[in-house]
PDB file of N, CA and C in Angstrom:
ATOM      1  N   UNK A   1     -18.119  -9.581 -40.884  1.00  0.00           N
ATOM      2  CA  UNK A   1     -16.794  -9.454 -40.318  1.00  0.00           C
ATOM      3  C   UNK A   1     -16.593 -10.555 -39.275  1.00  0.00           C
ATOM      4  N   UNK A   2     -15.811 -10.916 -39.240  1.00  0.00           N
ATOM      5  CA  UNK A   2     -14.995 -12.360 -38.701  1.00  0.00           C
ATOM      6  C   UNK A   2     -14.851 -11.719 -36.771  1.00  0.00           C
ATOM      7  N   UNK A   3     -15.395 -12.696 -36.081  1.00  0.00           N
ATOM      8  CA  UNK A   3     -15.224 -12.291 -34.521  1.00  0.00           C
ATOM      9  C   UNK A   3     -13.527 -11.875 -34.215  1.00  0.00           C
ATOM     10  N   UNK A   4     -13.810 -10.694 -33.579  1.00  0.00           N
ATOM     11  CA  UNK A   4     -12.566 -10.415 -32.866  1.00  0.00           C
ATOM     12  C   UNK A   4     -11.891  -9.810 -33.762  1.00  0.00           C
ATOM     13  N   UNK A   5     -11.764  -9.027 -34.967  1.00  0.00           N
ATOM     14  CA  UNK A   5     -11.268  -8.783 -36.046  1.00  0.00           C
ATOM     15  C   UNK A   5     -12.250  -7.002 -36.431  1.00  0.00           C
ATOM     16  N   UNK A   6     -11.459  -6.009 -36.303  1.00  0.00           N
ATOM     17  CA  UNK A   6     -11.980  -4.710 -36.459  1.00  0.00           C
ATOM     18  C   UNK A   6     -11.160  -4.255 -37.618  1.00  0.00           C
ATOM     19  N   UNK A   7     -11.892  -2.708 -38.173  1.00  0.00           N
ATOM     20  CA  UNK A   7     -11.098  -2.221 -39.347  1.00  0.00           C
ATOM     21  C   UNK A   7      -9.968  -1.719 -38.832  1.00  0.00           C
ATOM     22  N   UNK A   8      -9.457  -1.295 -37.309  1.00  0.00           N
ATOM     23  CA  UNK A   8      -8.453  -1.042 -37.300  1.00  0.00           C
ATOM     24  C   UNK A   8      -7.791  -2.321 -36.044  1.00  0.00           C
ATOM     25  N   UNK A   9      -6.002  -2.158 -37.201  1.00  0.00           N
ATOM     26  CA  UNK A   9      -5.798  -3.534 -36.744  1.00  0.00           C
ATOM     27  C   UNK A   9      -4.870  -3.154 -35.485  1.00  0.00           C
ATOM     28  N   UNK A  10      -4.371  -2.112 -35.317  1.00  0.00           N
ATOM     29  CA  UNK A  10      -3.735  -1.213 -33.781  1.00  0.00           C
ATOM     30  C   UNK A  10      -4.768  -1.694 -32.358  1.00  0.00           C
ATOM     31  N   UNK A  11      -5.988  -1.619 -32.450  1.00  0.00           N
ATOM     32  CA  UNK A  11      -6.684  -1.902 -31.704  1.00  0.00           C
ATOM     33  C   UNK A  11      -7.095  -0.504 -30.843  1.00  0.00           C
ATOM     34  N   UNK A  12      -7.928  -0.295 -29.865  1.00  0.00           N
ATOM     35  CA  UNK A  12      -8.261   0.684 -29.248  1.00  0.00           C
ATOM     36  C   UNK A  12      -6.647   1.461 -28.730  1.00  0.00           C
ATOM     37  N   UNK A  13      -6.733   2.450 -28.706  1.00  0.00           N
ATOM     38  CA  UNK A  13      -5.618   3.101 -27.968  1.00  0.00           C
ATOM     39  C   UNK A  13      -5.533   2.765 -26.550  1.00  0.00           C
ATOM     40  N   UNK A  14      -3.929   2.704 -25.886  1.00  0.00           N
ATOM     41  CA  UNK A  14      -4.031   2.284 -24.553  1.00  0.00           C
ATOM     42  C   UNK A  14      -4.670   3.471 -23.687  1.00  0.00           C
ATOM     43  N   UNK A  15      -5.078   3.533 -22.915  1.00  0.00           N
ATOM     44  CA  UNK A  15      -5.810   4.373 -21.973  1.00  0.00           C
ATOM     45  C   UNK A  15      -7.092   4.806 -22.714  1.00  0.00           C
ATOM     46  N   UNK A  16      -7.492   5.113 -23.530  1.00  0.00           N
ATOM     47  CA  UNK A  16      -9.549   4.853 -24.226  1.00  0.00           C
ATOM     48  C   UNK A  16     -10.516   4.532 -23.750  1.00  0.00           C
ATOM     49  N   UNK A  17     -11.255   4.773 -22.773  1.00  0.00           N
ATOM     50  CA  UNK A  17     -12.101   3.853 -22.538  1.00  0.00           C
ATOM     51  C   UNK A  17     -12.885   3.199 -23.788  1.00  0.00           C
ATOM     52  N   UNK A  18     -13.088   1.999 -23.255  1.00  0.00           N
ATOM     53  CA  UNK A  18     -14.304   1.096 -23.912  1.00  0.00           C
ATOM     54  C   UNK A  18     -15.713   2.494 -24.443  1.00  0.00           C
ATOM     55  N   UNK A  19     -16.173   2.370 -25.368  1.00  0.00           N
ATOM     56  CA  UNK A  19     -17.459   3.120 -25.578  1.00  0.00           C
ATOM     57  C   UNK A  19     -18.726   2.951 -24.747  1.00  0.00           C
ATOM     58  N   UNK A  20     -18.410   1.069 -24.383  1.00  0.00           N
ATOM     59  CA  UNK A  20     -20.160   0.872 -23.440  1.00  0.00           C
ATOM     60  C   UNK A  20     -19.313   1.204 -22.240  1.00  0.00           C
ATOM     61  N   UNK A  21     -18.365   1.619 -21.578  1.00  0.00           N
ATOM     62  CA  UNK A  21     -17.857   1.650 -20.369  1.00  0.00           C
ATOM     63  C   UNK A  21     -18.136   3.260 -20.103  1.00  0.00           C
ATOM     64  N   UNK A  22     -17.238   3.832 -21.376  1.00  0.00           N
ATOM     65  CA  UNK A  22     -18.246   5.258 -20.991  1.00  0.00           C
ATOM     66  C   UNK A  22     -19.518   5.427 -20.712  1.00  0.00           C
ATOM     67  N   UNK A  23     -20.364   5.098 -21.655  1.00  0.00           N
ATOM     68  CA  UNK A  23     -21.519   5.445 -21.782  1.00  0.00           C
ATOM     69  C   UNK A  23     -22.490   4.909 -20.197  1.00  0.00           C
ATOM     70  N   UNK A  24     -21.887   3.595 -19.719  1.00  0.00           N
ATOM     71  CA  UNK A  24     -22.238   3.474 -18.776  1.00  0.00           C
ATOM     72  C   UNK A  24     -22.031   4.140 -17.185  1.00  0.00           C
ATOM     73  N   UNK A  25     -20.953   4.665 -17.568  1.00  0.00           N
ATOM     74  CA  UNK A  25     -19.809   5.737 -16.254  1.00  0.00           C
ATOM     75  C   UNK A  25     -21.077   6.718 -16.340  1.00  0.00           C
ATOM     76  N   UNK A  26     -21.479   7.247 -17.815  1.00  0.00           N
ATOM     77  CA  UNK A  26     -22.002   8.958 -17.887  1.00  0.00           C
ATOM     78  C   UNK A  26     -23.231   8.367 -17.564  1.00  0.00           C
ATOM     79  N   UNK A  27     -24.090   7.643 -17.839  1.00  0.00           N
ATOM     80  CA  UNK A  27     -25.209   7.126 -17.206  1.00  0.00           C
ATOM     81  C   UNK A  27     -25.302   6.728 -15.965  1.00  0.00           C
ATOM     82  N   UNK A  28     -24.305   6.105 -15.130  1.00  0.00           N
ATOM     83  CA  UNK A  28     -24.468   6.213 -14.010  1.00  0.00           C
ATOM     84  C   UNK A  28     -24.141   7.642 -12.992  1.00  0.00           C
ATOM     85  N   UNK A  29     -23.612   8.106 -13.650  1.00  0.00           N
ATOM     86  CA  UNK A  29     -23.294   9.653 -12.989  1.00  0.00           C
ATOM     87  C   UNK A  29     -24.421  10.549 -13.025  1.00  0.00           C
ATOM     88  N   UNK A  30     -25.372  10.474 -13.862  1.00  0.00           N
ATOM     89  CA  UNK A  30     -26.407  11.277 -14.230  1.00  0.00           C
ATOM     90  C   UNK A  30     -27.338  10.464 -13.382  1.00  0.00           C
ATOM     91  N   UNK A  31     -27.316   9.308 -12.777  1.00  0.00           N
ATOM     92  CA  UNK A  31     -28.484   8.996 -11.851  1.00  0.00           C
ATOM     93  C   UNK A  31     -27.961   9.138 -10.935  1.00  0.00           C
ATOM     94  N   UNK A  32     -27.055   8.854 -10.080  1.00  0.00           N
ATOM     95  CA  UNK A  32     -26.615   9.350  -9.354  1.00  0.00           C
ATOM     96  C   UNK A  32     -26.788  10.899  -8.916  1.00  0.00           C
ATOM     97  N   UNK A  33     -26.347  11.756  -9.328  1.00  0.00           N
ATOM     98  CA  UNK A  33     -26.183  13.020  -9.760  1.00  0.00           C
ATOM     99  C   UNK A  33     -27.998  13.201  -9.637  1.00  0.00           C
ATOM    100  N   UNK A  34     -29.278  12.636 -10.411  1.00  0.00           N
ATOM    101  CA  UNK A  34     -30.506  13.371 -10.464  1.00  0.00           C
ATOM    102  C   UNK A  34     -31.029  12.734  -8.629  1.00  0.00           C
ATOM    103  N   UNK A  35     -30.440  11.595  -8.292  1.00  0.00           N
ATOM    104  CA  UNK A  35     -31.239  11.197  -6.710  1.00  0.00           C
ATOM    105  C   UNK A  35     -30.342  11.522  -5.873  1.00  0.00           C
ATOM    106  N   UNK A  36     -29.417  12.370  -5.751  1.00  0.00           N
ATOM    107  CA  UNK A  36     -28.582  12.502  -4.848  1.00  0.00           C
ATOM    108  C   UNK A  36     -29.363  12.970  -3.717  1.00  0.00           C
ATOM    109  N   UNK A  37     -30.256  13.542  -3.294  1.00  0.00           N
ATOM    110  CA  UNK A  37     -31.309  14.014  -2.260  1.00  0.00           C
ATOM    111  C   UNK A  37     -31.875  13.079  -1.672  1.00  0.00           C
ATOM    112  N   UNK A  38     -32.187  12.096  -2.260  1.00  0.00           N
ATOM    113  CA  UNK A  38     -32.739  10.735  -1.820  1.00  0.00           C
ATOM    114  C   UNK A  38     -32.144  10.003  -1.525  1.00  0.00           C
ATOM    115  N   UNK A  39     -30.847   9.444  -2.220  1.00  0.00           N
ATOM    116  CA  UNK A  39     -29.646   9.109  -1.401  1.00  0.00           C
ATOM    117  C   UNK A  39     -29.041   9.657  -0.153  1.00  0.00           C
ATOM    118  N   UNK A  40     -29.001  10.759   0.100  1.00  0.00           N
ATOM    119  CA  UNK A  40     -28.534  11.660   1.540  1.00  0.00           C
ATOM    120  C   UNK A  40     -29.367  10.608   2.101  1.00  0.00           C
ATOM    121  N   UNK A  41     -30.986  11.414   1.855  1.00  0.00           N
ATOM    122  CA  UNK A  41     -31.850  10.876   3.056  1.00  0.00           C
ATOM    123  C   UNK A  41     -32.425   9.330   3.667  1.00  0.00           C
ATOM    124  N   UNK A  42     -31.846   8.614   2.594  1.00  0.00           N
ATOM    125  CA  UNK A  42     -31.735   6.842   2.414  1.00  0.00           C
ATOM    126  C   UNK A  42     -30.713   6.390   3.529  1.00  0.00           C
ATOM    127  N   UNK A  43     -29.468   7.474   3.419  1.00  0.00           N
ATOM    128  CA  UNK A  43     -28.107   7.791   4.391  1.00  0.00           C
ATOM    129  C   UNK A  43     -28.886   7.747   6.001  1.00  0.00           C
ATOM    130  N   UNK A  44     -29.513   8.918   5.809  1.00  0.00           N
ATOM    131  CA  UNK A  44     -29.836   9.450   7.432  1.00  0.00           C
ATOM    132  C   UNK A  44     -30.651   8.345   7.539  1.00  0.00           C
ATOM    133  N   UNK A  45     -31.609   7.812   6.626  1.00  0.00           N
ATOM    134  CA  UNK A  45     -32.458   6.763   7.423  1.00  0.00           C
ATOM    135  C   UNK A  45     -31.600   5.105   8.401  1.00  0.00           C
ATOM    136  N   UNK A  46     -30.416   4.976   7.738  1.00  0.00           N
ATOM    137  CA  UNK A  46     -29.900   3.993   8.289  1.00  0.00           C
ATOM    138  C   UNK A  46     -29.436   3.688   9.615  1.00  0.00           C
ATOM    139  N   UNK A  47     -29.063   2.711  10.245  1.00  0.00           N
ATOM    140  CA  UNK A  47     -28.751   2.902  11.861  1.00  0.00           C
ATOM    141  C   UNK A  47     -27.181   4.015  11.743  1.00  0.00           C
ATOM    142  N   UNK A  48     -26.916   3.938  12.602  1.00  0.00           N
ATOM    143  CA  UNK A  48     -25.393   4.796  12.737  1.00  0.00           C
ATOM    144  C   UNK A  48     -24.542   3.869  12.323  1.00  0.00           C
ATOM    145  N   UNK A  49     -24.091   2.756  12.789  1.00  0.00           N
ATOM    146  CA  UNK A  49     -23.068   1.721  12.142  1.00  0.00           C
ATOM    147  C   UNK A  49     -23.462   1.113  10.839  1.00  0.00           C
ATOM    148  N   UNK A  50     -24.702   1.011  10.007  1.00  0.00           N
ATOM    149  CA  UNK A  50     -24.787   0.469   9.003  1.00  0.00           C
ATOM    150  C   UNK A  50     -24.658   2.011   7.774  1.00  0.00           C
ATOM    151  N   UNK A  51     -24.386   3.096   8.762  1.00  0.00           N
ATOM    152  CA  UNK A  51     -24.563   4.341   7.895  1.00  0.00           C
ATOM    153  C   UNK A  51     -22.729   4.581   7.495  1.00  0.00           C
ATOM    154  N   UNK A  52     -22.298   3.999   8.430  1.00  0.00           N
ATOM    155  CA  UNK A  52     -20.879   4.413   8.707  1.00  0.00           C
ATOM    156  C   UNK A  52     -20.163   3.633   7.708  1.00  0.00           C
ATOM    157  N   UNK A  53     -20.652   1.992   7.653  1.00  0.00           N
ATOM    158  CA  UNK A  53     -20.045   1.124   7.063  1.00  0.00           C
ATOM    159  C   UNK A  53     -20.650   1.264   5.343  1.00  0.00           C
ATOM    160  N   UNK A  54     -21.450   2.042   4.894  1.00  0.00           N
ATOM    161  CA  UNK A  54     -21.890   2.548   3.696  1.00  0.00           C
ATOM    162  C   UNK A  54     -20.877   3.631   3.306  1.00  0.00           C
ATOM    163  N   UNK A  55     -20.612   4.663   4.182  1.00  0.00           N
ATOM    164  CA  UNK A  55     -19.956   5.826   4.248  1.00  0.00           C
ATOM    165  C   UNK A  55     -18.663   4.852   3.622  1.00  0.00           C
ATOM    166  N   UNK A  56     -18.091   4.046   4.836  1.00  0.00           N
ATOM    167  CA  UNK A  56     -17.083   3.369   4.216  1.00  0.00           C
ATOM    168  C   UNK A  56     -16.463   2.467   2.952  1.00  0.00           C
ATOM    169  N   UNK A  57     -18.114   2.148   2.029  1.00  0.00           N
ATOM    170  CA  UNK A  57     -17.578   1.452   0.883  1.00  0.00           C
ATOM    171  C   UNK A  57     -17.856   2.723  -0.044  1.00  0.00           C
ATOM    172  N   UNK A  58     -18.491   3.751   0.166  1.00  0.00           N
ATOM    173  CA  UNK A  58     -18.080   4.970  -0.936  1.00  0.00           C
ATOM    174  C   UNK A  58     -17.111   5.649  -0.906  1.00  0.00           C
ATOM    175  N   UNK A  59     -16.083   5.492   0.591  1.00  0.00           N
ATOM    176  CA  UNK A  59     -15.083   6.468   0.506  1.00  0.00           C
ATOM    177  C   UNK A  59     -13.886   6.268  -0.617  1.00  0.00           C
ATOM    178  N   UNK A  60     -13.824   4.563  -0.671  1.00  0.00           N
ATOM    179  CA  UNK A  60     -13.250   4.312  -1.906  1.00  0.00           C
ATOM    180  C   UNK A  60     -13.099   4.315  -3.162  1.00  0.00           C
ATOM    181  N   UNK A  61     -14.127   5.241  -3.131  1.00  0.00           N
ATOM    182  CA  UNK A  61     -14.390   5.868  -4.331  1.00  0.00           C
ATOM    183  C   UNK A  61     -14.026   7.526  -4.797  1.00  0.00           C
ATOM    184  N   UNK A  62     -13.871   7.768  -3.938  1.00  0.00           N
ATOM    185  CA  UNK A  62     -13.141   9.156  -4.152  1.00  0.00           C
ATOM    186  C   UNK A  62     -11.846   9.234  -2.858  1.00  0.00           C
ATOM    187  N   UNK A  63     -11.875   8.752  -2.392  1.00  0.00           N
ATOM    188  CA  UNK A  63      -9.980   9.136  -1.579  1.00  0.00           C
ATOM    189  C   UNK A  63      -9.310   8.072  -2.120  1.00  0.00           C
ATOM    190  N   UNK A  64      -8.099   8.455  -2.522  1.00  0.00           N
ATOM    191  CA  UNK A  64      -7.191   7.012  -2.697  1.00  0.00           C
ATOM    192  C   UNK A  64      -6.234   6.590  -1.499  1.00  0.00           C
ATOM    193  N   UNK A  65      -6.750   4.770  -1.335  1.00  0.00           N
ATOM    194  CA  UNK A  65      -6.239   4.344  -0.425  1.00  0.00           C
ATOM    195  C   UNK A  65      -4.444   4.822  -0.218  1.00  0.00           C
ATOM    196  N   UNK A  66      -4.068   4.624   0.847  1.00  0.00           N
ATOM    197  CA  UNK A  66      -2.757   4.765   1.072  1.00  0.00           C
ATOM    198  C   UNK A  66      -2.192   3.714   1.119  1.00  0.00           C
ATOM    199  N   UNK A  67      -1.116   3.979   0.497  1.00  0.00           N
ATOM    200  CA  UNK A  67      -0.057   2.393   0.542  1.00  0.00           C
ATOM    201  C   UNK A  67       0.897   2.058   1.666  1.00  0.00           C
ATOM    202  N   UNK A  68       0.638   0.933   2.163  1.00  0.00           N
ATOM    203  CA  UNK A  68       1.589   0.892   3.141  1.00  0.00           C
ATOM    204  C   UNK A  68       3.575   1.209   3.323  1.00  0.00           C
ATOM    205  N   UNK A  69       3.964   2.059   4.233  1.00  0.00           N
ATOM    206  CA  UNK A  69       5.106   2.146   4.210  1.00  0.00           C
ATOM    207  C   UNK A  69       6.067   1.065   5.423  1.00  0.00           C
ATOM    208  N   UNK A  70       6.720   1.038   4.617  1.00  0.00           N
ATOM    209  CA  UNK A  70       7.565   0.316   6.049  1.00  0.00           C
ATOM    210  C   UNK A  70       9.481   0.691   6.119  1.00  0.00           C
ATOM    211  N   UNK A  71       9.797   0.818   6.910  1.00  0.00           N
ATOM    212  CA  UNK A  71      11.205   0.899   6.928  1.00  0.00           C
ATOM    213  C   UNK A  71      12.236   0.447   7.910  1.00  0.00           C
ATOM    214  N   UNK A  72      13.080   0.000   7.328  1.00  0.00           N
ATOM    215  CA  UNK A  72      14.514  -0.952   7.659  1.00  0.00           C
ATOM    216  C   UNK A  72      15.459  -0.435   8.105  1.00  0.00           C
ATOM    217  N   UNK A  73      15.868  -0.715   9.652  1.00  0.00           N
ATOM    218  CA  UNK A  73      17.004   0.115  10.251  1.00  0.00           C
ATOM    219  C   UNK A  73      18.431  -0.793  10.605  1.00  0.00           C
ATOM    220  N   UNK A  74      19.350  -0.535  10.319  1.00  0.00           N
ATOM    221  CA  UNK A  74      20.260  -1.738  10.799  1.00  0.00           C
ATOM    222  C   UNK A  74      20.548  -0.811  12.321  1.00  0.00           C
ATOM    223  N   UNK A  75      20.256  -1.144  13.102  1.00  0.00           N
ATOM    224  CA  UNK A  75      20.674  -0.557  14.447  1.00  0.00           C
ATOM    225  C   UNK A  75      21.926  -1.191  14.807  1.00  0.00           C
ATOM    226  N   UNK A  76      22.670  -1.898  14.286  1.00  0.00           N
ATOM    227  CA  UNK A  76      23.967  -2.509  14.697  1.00  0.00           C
ATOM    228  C   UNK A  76      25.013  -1.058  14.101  1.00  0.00           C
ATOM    229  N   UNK A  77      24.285  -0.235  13.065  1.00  0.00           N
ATOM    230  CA  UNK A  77      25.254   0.769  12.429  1.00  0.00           C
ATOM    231  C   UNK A  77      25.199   2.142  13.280  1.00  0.00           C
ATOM    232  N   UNK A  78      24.383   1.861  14.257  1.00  0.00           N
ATOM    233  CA  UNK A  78      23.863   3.300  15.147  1.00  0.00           C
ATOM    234  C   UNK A  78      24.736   3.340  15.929  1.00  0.00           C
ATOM    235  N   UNK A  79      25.400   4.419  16.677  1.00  0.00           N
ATOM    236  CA  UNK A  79      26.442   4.905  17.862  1.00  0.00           C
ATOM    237  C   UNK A  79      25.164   4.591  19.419  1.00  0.00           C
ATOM    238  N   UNK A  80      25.474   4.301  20.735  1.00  0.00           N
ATOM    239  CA  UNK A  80      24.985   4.575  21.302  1.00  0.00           C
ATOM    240  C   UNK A  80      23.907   5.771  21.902  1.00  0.00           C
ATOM    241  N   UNK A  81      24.737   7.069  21.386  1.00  0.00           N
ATOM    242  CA  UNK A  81      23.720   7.873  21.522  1.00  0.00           C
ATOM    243  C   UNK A  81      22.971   8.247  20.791  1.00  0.00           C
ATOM    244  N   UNK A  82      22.795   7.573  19.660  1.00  0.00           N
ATOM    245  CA  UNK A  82      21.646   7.579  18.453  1.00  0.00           C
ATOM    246  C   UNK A  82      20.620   6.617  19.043  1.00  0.00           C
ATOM    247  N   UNK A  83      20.863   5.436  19.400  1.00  0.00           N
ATOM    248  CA  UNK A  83      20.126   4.802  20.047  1.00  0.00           C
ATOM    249  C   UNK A  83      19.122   5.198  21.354  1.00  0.00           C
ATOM    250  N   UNK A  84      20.036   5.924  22.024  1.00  0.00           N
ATOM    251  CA  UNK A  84      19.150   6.183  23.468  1.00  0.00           C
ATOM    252  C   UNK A  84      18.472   7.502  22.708  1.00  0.00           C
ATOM    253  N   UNK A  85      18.622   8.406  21.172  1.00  0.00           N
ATOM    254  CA  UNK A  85      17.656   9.311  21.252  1.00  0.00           C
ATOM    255  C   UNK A  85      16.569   8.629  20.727  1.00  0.00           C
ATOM    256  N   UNK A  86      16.708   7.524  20.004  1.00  0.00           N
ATOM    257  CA  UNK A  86      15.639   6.848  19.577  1.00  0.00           C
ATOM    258  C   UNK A  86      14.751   6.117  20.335  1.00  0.00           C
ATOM    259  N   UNK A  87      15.092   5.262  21.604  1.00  0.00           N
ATOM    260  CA  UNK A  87      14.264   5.318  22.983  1.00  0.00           C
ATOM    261  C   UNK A  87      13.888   6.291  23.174  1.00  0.00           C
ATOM    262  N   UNK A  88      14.478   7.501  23.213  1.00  0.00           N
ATOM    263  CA  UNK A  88      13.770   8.316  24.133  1.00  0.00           C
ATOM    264  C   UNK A  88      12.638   8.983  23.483  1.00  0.00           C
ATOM    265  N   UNK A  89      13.361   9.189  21.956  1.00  0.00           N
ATOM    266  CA  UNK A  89      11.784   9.621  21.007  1.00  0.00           C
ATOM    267  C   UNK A  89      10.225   8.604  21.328  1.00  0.00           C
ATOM    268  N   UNK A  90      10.665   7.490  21.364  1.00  0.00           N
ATOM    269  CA  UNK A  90       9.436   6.563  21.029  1.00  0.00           C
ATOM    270  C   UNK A  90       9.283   6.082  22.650  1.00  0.00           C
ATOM    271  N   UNK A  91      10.016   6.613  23.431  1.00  0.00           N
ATOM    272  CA  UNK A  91       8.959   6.475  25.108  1.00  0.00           C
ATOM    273  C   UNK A  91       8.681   8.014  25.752  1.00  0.00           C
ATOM    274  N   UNK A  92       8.718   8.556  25.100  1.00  0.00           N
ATOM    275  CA  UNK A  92       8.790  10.142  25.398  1.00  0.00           C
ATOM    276  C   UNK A  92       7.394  10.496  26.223  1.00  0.00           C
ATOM    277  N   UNK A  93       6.597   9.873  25.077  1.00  0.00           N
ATOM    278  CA  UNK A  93       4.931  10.050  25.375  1.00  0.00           C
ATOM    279  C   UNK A  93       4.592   9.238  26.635  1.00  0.00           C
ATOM    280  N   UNK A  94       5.172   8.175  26.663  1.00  0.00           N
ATOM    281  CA  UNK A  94       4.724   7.028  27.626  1.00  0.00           C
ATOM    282  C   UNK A  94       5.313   7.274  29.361  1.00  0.00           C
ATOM    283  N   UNK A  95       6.486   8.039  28.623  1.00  0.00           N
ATOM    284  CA  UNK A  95       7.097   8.628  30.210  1.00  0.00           C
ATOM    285  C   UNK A  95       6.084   9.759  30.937  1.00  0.00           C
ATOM    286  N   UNK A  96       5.374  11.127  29.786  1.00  0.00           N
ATOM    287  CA  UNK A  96       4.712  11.933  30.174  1.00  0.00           C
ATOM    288  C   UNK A  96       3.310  11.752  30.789  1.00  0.00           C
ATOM    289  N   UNK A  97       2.682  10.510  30.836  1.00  0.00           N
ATOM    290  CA  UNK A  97       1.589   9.926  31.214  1.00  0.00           C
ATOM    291  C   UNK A  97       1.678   9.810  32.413  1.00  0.00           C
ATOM    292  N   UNK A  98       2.687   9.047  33.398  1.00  0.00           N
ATOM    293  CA  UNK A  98       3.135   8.774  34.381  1.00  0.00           C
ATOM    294  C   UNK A  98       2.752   9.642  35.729  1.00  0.00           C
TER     295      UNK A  98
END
């Protein structure tokens, strides 16, 4: 059979994984998964900041990052006293310190 050329000519379905991609996911899950005890304690052996910054490249692996929001105010469309509640919201805290 000719490179790049399978019996079906559709190609894998979209979303499928690859077969070596599975097989490699379920193989790595199963080692994972049999040293997880040794991993903890590989954890505790590290300093505190090199434990933290480990902590931190696995968290990306199970929380999904958050996307940044941002938002656009035309304050030229605000009445004055929309304005001074909006000072007063965002110095509210800074006044109570005082």
């Amino acid at each position: 059979m000719e490179k790049g050329k399978t019996n079906n000519p559709n190609g894998r379905p979209k979303g499928k994984p690859n077969k070596i991609t599975q097989d490699v996911r379920q193989w790595l899950s199963t080692v994972i998964d049999k040293n997880r005890r040794q991993m903890e304690r590989d954890l505790k052996a590290l300093e505190p900041k090199e434990r933290l910054q480990m902590l931190e490249k696995l968290m990306q692996y199970v929380i999904p990052k958050q996307q940044a929001v941002s938002a656009e105010v035309d304050f030229s469309t605000l009445t004055d006293d929309q304005l001074n509640t909006i000072v007063n919201q965002l110095t509210k805290d800074i006044d109570d310190e005082d």
